[in-house]
Protein backbone atom coordinates (compact mmCIF):
# COMPACT_ATOMS: atom_id res chain seq x y z
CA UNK A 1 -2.22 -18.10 41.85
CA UNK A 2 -2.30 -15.57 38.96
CA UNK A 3 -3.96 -12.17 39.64
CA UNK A 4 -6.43 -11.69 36.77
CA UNK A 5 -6.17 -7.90 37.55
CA UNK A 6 -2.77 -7.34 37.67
CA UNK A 7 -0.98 -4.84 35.16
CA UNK A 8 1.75 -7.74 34.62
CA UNK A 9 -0.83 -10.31 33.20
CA UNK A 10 -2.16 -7.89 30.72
CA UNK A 11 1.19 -6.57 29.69
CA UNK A 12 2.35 -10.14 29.09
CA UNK A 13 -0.86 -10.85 26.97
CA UNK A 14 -0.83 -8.25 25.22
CA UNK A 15 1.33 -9.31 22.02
CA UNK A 16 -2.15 -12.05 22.07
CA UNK A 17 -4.59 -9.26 22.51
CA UNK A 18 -3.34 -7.28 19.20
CA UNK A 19 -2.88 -10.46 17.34
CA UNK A 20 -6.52 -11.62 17.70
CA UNK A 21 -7.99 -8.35 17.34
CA UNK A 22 -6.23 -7.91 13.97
CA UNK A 23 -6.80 -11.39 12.95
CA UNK A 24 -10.43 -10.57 13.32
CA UNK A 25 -10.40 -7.20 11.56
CA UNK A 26 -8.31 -9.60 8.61
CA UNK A 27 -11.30 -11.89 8.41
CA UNK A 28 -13.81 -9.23 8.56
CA UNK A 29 -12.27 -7.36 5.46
CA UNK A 30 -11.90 -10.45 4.13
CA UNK A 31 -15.56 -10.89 3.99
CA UNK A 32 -16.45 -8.02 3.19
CA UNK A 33 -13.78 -8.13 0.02
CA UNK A 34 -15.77 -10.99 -1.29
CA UNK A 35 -19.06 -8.60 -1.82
CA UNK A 36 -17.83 -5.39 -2.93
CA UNK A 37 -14.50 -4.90 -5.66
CA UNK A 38 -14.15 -1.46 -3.37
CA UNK A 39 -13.88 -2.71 0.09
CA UNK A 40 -10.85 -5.26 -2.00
CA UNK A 41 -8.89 -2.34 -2.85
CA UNK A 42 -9.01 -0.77 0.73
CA UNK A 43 -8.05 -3.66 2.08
CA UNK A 44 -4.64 -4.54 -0.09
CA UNK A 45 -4.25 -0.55 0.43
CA UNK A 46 -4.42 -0.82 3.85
CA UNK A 47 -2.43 -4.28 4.28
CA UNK A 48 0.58 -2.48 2.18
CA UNK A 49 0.50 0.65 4.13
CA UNK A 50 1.34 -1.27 7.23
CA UNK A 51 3.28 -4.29 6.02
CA UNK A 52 7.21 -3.49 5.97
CA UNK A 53 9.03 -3.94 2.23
CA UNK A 54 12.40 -5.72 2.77
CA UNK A 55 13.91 -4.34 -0.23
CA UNK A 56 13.07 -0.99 0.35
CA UNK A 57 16.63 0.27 -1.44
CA UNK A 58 16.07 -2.01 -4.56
CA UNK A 59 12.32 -0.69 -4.53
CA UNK A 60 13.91 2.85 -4.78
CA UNK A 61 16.14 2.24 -7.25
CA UNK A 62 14.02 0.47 -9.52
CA UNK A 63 11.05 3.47 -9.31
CA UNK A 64 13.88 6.26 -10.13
CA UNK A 65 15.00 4.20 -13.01
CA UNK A 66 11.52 3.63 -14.80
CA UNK A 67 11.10 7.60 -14.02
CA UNK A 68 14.07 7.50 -15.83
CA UNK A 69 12.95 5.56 -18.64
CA UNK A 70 9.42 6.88 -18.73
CA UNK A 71 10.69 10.59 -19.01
CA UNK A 72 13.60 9.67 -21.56
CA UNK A 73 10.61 7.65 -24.18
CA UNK A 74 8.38 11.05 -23.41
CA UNK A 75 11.15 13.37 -24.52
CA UNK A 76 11.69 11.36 -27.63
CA UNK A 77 8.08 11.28 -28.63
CA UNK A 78 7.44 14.53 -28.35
CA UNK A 79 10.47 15.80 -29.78
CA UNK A 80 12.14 17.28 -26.56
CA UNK A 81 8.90 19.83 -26.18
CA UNK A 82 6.05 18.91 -23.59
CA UNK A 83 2.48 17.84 -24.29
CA UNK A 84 1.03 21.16 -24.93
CA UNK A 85 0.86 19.98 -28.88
CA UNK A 86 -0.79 16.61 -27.98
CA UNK A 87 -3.28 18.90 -25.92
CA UNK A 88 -3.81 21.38 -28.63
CA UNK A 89 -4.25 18.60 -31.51
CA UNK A 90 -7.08 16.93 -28.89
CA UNK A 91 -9.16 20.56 -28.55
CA UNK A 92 -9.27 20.97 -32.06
């Protein structure tokens, strides 16, 4: 017979444990998603945070290049100089 207290049966139910308690914690956010745009964002925040990317390298590689691009399209409108004349031009 199986010893309900024994270390081994928890250890070996223990994958189930932290399944079910997340599933629950899912379903709660879930709910709680539906009623308030806030709680939504936290939620997809907190599911990327701990969800692994696959492409990690090509994720990498495609934020240095729009950096890239981004800085290159700044430098052009602005002449090479930095935003201190946009600034100025918005005071006055």
């Amino acid at each position: 017979m199986i010893d309900l207290f024994s270390y081994e049966f928890y250890l070996a139910l223990a994958p189930w444990f932290v399944f079910a308690g997340l599933s629950v914690i899912g379903v709660l956010l879930m709910k709680l998603a539906k009623k308030r745009r806030g709680i939504a964002i936290a939620f997809a925040v907190f599911v990327q945070m701990f969800s692994p990317d696959p492409f990690v390298e090509k994720t990498i590689a495609m934020v240095v290049s729009e950096k890239r691009a981004i800085k290159k399209q700044q430098e052009e409108d602005n002449g090479g100089k930095g935003t201190t004349k946009k600034r100025l031009q918005k005071l006055e």
